[in-house]
N, C-alpha and C. Protein backbone atom coordinates (compact mmCIF):
# COMPACT_ATOMS: atom_id res chain seq x y z
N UNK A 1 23.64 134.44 79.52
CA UNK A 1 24.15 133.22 80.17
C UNK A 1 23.02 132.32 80.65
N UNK A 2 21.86 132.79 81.21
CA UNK A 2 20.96 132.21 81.77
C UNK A 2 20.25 131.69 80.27
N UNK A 3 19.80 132.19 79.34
CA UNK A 3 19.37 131.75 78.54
C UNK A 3 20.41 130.53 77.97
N UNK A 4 21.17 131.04 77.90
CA UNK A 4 22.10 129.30 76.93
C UNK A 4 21.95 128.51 78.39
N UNK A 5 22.33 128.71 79.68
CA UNK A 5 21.94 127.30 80.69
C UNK A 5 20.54 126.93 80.00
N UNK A 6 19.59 127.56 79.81
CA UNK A 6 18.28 127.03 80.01
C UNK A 6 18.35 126.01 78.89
N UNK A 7 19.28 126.39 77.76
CA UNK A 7 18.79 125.97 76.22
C UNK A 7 19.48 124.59 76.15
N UNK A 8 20.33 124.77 76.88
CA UNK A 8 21.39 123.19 77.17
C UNK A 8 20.31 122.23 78.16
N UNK A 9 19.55 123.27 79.03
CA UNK A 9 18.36 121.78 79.79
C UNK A 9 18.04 121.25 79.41
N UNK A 10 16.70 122.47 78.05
CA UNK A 10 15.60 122.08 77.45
C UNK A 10 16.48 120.99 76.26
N UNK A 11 17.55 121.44 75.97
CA UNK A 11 18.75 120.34 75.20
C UNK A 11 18.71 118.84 75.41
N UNK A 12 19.66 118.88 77.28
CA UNK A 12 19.41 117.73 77.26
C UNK A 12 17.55 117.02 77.81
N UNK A 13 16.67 117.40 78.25
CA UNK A 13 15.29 116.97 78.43
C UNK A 13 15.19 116.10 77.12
N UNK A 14 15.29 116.86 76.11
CA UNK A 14 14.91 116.23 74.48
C UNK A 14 15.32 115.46 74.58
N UNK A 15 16.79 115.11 74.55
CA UNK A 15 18.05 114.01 74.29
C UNK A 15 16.92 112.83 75.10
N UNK A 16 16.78 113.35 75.99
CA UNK A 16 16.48 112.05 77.05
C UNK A 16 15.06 111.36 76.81
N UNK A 17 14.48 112.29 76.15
CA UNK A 17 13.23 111.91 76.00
C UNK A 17 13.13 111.02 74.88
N UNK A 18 14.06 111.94 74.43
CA UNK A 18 13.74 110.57 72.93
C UNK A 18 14.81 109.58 73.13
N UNK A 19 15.11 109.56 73.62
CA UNK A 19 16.16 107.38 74.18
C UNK A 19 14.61 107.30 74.98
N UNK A 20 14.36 107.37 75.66
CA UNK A 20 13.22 107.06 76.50
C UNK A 20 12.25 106.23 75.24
N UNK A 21 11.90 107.15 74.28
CA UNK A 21 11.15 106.93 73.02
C UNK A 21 11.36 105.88 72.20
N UNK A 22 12.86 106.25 72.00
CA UNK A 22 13.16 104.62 71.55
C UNK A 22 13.23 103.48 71.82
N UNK A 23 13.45 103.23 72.99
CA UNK A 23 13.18 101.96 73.88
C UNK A 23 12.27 101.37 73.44
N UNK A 24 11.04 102.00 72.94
CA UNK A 24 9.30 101.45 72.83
C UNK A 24 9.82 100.53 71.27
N UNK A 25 9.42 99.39 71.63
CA UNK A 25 9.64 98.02 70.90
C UNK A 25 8.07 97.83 69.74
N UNK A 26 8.98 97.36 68.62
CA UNK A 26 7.10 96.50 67.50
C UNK A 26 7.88 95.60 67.15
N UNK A 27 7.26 94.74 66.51
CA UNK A 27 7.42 93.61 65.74
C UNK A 27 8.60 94.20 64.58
N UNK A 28 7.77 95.48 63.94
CA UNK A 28 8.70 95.99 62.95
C UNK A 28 10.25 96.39 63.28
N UNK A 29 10.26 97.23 64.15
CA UNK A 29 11.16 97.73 64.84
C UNK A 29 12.08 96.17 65.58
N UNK A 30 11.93 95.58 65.86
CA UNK A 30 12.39 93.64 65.95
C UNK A 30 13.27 93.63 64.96
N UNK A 31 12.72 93.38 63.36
CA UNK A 31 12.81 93.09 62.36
C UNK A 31 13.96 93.83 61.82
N UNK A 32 14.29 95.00 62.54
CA UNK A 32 14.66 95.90 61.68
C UNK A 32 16.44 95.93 62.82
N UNK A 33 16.01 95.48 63.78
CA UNK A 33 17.18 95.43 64.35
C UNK A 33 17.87 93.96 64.15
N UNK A 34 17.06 93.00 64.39
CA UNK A 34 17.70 91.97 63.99
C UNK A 34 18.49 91.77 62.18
N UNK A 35 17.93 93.02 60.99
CA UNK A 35 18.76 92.68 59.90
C UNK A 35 19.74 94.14 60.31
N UNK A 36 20.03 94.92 61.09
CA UNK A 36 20.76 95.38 61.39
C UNK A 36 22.27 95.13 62.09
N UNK A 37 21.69 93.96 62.66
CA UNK A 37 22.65 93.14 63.36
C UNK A 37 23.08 92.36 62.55
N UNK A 38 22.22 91.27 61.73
CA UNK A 38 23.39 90.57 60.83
C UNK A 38 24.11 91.39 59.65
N UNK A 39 23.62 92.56 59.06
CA UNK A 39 24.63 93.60 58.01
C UNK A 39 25.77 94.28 58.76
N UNK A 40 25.81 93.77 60.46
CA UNK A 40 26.93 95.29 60.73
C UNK A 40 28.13 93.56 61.16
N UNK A 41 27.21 92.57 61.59
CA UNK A 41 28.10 90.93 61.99
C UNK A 41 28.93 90.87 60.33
N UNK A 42 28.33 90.81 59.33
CA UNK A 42 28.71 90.55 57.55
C UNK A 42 30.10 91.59 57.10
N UNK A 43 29.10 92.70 57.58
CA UNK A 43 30.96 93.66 57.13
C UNK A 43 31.92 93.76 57.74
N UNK A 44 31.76 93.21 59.10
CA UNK A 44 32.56 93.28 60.27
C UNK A 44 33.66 91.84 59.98
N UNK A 45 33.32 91.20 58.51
CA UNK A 45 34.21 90.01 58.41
C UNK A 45 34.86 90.31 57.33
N UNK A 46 34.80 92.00 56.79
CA UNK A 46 35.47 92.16 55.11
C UNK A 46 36.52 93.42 55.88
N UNK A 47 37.11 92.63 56.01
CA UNK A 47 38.69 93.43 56.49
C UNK A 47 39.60 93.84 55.43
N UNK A 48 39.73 95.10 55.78
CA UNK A 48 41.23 95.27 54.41
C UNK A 48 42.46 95.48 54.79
N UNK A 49 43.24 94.77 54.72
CA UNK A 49 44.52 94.94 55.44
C UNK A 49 44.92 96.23 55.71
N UNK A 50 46.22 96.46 56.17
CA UNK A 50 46.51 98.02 56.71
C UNK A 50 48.47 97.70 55.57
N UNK A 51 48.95 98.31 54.95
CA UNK A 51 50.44 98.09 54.54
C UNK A 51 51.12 98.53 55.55
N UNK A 52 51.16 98.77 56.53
CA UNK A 52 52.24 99.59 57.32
C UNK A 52 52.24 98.64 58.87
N UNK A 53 51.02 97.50 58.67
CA UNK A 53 51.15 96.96 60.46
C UNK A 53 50.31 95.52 59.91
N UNK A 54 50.76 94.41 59.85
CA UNK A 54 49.86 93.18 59.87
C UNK A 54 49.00 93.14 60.62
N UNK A 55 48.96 93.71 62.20
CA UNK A 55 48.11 93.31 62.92
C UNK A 55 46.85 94.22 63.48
N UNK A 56 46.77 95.13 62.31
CA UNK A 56 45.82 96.00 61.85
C UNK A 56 44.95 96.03 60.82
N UNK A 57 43.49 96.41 60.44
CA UNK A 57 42.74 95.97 59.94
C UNK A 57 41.81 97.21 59.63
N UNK A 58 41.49 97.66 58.30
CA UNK A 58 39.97 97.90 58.49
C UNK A 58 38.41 97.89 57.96
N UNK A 59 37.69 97.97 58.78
CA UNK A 59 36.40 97.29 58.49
C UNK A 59 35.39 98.25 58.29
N UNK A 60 33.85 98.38 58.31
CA UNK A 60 33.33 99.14 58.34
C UNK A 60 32.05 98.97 58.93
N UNK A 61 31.76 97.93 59.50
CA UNK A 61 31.13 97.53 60.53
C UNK A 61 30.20 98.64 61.05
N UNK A 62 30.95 99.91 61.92
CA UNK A 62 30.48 100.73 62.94
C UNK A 62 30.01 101.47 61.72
N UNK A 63 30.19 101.87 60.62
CA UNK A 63 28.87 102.61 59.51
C UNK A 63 28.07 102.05 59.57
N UNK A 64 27.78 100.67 59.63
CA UNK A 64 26.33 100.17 59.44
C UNK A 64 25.58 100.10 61.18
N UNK A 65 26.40 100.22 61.93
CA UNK A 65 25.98 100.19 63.29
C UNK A 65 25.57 101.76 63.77
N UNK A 66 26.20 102.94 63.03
CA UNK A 66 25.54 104.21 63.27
C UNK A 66 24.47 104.14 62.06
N UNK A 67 24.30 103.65 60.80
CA UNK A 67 22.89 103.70 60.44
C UNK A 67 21.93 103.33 61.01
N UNK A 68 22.16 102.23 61.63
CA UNK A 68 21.09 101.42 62.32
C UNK A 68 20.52 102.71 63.62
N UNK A 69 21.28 103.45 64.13
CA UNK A 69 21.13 104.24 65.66
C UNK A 69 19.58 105.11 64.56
N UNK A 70 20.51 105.58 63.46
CA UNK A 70 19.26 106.69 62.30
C UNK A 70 18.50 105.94 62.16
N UNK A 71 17.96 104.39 62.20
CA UNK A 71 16.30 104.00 62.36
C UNK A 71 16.36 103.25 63.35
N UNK A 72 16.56 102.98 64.16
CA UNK A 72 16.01 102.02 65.46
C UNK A 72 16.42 102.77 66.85
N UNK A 73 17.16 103.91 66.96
CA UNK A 73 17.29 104.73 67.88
C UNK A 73 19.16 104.17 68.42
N UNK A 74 19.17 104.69 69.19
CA UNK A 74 20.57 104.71 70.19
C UNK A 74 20.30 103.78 71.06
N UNK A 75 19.34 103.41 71.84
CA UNK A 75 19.50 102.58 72.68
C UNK A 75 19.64 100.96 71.74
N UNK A 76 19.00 100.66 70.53
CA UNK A 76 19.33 99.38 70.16
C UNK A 76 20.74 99.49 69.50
N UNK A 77 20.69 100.46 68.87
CA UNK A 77 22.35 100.64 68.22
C UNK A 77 23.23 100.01 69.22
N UNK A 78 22.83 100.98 70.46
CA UNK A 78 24.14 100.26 71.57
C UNK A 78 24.37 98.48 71.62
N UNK A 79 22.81 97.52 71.51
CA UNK A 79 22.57 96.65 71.99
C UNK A 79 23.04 95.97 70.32
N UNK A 80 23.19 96.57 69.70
CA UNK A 80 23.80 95.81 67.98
C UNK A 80 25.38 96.10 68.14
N UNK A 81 25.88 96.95 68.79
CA UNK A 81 27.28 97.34 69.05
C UNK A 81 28.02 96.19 70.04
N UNK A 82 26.85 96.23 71.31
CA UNK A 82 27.35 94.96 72.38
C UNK A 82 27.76 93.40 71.54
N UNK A 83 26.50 93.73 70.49
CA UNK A 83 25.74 91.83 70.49
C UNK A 83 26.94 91.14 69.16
N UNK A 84 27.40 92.39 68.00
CA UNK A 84 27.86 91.52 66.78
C UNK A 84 29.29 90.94 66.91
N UNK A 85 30.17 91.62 67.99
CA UNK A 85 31.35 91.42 67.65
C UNK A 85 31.33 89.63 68.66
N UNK A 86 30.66 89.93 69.15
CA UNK A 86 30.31 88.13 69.95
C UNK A 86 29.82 87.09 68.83
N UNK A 87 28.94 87.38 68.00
CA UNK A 87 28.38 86.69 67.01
C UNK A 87 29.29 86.39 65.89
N UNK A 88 29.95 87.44 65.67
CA UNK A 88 31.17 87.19 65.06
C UNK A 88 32.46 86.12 65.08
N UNK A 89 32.30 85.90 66.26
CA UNK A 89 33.58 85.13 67.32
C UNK A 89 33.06 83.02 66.77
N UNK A 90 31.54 83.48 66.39
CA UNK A 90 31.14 81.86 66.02
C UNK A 90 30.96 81.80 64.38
N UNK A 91 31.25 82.60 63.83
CA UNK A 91 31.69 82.54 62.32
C UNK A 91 32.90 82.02 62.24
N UNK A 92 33.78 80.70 61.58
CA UNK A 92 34.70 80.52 61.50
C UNK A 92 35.44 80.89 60.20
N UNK A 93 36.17 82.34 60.54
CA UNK A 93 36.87 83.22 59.69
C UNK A 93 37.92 83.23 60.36
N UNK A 94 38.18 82.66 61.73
CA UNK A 94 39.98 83.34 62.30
C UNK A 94 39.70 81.57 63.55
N UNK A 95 41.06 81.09 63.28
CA UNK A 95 41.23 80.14 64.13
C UNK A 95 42.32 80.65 65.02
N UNK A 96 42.42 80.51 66.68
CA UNK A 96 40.94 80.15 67.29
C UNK A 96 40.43 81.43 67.25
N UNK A 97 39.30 81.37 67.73
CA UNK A 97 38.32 82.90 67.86
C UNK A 97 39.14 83.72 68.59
N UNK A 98 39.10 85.08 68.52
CA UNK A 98 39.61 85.92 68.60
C UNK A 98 39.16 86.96 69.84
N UNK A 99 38.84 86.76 71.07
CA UNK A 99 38.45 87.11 71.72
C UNK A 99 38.33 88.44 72.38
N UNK A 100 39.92 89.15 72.37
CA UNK A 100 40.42 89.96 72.57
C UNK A 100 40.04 91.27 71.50
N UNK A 101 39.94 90.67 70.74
CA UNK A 101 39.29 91.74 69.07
C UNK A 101 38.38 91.38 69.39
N UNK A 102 36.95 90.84 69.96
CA UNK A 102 35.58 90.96 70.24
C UNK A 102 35.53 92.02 71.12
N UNK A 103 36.39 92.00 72.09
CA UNK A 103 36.04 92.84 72.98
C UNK A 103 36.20 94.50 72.58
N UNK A 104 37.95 94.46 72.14
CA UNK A 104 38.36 95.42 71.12
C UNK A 104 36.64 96.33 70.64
N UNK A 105 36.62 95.09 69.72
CA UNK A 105 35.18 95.74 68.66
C UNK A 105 34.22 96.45 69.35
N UNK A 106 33.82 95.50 70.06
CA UNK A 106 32.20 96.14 70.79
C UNK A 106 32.81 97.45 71.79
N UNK A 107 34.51 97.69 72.48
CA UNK A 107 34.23 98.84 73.01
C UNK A 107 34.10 99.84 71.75
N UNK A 108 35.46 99.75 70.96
CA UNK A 108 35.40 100.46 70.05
C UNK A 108 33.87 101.04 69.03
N UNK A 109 32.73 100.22 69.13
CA UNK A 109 31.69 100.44 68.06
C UNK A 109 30.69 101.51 69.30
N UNK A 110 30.66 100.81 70.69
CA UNK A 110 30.00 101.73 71.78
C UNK A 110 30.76 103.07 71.81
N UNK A 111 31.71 102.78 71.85
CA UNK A 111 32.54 104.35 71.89
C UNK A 111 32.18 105.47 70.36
N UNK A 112 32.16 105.10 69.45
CA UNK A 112 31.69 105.74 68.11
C UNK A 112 30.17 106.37 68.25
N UNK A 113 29.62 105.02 68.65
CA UNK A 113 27.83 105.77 68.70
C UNK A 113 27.76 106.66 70.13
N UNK A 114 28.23 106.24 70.92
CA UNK A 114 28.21 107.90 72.17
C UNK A 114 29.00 108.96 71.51
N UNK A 115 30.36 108.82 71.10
CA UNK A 115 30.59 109.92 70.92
C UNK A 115 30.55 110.57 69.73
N UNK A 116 29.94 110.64 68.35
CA UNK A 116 29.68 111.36 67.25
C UNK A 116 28.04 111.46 67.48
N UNK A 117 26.91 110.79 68.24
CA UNK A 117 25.66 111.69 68.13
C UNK A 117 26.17 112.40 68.96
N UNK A 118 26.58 112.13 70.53
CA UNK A 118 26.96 113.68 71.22
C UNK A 118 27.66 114.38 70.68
N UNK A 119 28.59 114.50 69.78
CA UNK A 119 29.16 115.50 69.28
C UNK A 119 28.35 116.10 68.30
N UNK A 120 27.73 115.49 67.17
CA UNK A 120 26.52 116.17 66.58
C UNK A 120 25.33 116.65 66.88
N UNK A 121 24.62 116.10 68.01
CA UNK A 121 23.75 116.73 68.43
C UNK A 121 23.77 118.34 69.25
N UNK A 122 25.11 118.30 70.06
CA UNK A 122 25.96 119.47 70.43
C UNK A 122 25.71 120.39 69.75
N UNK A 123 26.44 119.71 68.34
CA UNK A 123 27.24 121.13 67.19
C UNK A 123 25.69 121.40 66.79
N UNK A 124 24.77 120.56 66.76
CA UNK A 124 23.50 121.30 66.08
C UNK A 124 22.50 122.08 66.99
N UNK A 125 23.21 122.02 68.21
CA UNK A 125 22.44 123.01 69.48
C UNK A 125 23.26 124.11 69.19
N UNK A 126 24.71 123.98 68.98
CA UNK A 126 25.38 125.68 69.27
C UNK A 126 25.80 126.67 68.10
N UNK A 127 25.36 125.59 66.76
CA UNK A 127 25.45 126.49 65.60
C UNK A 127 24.17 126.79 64.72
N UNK A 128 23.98 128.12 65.13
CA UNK A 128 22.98 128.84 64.82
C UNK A 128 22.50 128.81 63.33
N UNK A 129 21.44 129.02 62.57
CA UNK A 129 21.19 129.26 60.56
C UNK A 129 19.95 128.79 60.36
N UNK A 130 19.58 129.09 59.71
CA UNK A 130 18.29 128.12 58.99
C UNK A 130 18.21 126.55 59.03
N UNK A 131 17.53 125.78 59.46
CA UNK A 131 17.71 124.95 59.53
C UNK A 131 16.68 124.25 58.38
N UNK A 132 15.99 124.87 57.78
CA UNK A 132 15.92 124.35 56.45
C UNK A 132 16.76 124.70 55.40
N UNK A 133 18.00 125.13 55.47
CA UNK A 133 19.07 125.33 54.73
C UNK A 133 20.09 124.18 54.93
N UNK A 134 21.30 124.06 53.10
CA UNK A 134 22.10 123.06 53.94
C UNK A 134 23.00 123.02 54.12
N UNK A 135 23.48 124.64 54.30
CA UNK A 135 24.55 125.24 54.89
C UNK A 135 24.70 124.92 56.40
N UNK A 136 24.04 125.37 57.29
CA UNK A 136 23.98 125.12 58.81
C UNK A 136 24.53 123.35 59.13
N UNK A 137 23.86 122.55 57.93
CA UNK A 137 24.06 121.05 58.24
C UNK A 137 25.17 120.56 58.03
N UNK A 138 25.82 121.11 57.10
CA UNK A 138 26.92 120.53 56.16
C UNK A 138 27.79 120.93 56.86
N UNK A 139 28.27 122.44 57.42
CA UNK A 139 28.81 122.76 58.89
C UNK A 139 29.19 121.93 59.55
N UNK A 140 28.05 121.72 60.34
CA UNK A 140 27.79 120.60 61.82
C UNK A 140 28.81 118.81 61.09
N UNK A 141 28.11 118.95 59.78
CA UNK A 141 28.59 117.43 59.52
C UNK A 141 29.99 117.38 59.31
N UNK A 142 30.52 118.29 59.32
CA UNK A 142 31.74 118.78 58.69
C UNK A 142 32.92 118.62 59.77
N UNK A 143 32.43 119.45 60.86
CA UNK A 143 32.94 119.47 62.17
C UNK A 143 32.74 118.34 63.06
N UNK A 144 31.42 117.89 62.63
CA UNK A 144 31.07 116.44 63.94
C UNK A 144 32.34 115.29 63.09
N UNK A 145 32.65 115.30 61.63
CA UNK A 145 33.55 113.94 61.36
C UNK A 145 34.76 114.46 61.88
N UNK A 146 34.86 115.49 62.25
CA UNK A 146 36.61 115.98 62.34
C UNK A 146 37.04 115.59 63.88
N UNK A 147 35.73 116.24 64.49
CA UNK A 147 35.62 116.19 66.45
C UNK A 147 35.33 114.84 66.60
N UNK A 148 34.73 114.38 65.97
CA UNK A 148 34.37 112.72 67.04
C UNK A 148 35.17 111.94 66.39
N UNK A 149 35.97 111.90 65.01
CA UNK A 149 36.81 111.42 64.52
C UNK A 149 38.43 111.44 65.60
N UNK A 150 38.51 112.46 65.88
CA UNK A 150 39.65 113.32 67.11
C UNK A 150 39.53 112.31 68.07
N UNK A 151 38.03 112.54 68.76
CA UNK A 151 38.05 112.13 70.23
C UNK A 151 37.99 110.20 70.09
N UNK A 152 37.43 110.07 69.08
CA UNK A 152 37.07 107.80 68.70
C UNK A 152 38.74 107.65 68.70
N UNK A 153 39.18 108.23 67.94
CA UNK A 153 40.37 108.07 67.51
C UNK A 153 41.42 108.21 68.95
N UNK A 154 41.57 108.93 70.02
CA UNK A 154 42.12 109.06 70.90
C UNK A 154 41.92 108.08 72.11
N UNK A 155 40.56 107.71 71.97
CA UNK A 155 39.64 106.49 73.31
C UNK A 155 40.03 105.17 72.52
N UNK A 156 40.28 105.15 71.68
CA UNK A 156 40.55 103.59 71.11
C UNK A 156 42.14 103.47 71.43
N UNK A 157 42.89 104.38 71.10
CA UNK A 157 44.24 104.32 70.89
C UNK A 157 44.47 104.48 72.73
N UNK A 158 44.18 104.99 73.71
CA UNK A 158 44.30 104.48 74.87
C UNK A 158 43.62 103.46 75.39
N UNK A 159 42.32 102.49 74.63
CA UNK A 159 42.24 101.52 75.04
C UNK A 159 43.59 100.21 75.01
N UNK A 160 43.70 100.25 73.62
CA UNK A 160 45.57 99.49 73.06
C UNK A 160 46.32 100.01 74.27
N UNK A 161 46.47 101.20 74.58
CA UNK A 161 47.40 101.43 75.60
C UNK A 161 47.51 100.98 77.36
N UNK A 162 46.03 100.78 77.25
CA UNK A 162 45.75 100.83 79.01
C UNK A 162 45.38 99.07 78.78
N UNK A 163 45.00 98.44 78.02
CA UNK A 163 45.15 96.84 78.10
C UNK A 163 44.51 95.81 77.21
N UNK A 164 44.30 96.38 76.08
CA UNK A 164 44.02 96.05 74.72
C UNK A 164 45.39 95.09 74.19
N UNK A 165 46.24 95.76 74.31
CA UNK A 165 47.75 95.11 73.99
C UNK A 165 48.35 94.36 74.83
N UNK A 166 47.89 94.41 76.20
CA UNK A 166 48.69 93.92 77.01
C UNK A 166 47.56 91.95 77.29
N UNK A 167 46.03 91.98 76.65
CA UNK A 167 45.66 91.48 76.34
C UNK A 167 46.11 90.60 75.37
N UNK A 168 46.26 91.10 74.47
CA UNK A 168 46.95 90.40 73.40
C UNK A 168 48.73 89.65 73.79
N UNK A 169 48.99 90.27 74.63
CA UNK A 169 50.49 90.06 75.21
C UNK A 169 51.20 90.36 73.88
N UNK A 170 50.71 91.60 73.73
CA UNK A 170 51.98 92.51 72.29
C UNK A 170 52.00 94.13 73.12
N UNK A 171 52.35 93.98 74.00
CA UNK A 171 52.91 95.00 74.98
C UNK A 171 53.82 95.93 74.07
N UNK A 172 54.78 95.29 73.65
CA UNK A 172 55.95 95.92 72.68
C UNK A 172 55.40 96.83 71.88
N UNK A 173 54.50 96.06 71.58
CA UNK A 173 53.43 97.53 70.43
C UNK A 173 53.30 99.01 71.32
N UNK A 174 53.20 99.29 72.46
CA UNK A 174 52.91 100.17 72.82
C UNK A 174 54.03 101.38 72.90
N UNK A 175 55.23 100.82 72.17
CA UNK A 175 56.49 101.52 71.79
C UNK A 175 55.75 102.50 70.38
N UNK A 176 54.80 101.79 69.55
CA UNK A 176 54.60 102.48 68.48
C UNK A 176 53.23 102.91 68.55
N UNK A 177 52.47 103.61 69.74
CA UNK A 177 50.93 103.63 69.67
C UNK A 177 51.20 104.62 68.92
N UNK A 178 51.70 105.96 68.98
CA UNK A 178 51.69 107.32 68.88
C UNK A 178 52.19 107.73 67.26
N UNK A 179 52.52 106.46 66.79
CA UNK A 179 53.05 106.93 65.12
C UNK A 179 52.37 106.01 64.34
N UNK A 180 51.79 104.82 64.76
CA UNK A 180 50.99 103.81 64.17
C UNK A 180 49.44 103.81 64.32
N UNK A 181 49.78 103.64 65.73
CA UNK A 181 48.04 103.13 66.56
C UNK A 181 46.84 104.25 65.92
N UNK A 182 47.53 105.42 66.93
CA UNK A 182 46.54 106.68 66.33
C UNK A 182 46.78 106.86 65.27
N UNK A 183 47.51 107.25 64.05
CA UNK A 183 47.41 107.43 62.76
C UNK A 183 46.58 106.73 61.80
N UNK A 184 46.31 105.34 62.72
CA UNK A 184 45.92 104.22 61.78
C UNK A 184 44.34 104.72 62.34
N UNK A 185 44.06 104.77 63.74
CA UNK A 185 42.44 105.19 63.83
C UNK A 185 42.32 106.29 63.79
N UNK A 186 43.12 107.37 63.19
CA UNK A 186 42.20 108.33 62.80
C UNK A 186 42.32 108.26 61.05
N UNK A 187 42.80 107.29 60.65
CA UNK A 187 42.61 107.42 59.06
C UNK A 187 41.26 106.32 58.82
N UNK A 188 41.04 105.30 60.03
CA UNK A 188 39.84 104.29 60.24
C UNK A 188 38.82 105.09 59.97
N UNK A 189 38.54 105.92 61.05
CA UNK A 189 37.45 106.32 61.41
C UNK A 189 36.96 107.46 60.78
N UNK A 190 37.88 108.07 60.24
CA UNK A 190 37.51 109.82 59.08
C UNK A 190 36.94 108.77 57.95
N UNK A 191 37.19 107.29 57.58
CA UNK A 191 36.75 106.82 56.43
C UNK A 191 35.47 106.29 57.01
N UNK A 192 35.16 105.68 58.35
CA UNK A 192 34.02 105.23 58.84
C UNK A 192 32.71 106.07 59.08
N UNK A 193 33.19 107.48 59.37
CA UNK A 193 32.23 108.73 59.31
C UNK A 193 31.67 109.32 58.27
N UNK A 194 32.88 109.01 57.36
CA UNK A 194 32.67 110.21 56.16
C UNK A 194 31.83 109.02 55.14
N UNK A 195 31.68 107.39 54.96
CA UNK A 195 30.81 107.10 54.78
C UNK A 195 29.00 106.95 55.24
N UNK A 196 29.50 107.02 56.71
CA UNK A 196 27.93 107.38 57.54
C UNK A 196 27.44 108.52 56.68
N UNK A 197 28.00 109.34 56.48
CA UNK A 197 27.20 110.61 55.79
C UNK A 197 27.29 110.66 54.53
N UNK A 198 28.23 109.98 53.78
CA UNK A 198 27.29 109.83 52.49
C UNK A 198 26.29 108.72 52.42
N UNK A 199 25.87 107.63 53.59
CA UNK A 199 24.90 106.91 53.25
C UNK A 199 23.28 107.49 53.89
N UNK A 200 23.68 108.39 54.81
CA UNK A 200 22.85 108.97 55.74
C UNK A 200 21.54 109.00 54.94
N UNK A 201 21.44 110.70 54.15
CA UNK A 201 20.87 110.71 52.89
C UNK A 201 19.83 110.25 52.03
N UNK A 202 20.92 109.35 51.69
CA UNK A 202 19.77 107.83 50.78
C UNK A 202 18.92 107.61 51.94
N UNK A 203 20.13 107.12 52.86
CA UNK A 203 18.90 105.70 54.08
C UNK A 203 17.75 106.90 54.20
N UNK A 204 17.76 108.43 54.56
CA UNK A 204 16.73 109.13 55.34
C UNK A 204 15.44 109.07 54.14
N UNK A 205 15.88 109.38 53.04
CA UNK A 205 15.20 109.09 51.65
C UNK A 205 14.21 107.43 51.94
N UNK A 206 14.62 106.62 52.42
CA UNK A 206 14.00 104.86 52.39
C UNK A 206 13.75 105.27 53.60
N UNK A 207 13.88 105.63 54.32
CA UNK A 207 13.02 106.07 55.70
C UNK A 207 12.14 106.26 55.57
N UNK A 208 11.42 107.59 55.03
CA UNK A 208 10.83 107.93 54.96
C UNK A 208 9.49 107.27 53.80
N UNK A 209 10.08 107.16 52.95
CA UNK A 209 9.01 106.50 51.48
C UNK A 209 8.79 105.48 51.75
N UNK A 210 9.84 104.59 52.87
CA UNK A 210 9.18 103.08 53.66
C UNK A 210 8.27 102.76 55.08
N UNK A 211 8.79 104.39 55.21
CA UNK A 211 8.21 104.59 56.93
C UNK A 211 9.20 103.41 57.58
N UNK A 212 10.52 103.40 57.66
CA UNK A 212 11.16 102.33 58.65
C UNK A 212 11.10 102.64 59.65
């Protein structure tokens, strides 16, 4: 027991150290957030309808906003999560701007990047293997789209509930959160994850041979 407390410290110490780490700003690292921000503002305007609810949508936005966390760290991810769905609002794609879906967005994209690295970083503290194997990984990746898929999917669908909808003044909707709302974000977001990790991969591949 004392040993797993210790291993969850020395756990979180790391976690913290490296947000600490990332914070530290270059020119490059600039560069790299600012085209991060306009690729996650670009897909965040290619909506595909939903057949079962007009006033549902989905996008894929928050994949390119968790790639970005895999080279520029978590703390700018957050600050590309805050900044696109505002930037978005001065693209004229929806008359009038859409305010309520800005806000929508940016909780919804903050809520994704806290909760799938904490859930992955977790599963890769408490499941034991080789870690140059890619059994142990494929595991973790396996379980982190299912668990943070669960929990995104549950924090969004009580955001709609607690005043997302009542924002919108479509209150009435909240007759159908439980057969629509959630069904619809957890079929969003198992497609928003399960592309993060097949792009993961490649990007770590141009990471590396580019040094991003």
């Amino acid at each position: 027991m004392a040993k797993k407390k210790n291993n969850f410290k020395q756990f979180w110490k790391r976690q913290w150290a490296k947000i600490v780490e990332d914070f530290q700003l270059s020119t490059h690292k600039i560069a790299l957030i600012g085209i991060f921000l306009a690729l996650t503002t670009l897909i965040s305007l290619l909506e595909i309808p939903t057949f079962f609810n007009s006033f549902l949508s989905i996008d894929f936005a928050i994949t390119i906003n968790l790639l970005a966390v895999f080279i520029v760290g978590l703390p700018y991810g957050l600050l590309i999560a805050i900044i696109f769905p505002w930037i978005r609002l001065g693209i004229p794609h929806t008359m009038p701007p859409d305010v309520v879906g800005a806000l929508s967005s940016m909780l919804s994209a903050i809520t994704s990047l806290i909760v799938f690295f904490a859930v992955h970083d977790l599963l890769l503290l408490l499941i034991k293997g080789n870690r140059d194997s890619w059994k142990p990984h494929l595991v973790v990746n396996i379980l982190s789209i299912i668990l943070a898929c669960v929990l995104i999917s549950l924090l969004n669908t009580f955001y709609n509930w607690a005043f997302i909808l009542d924002l919108y003044g479509a209150s009435e909707q909240k007759q159908i959160l439980w057969v629509v709302y959630l069904p619809y974000n957890l079929l969003k977001f198992s497609l928003v994850l399960i592309l993060f990790l097949l792009l993961e991969k490649p990007l770590a591949i141009l990471k590396r041979h580019f040094d991003l």
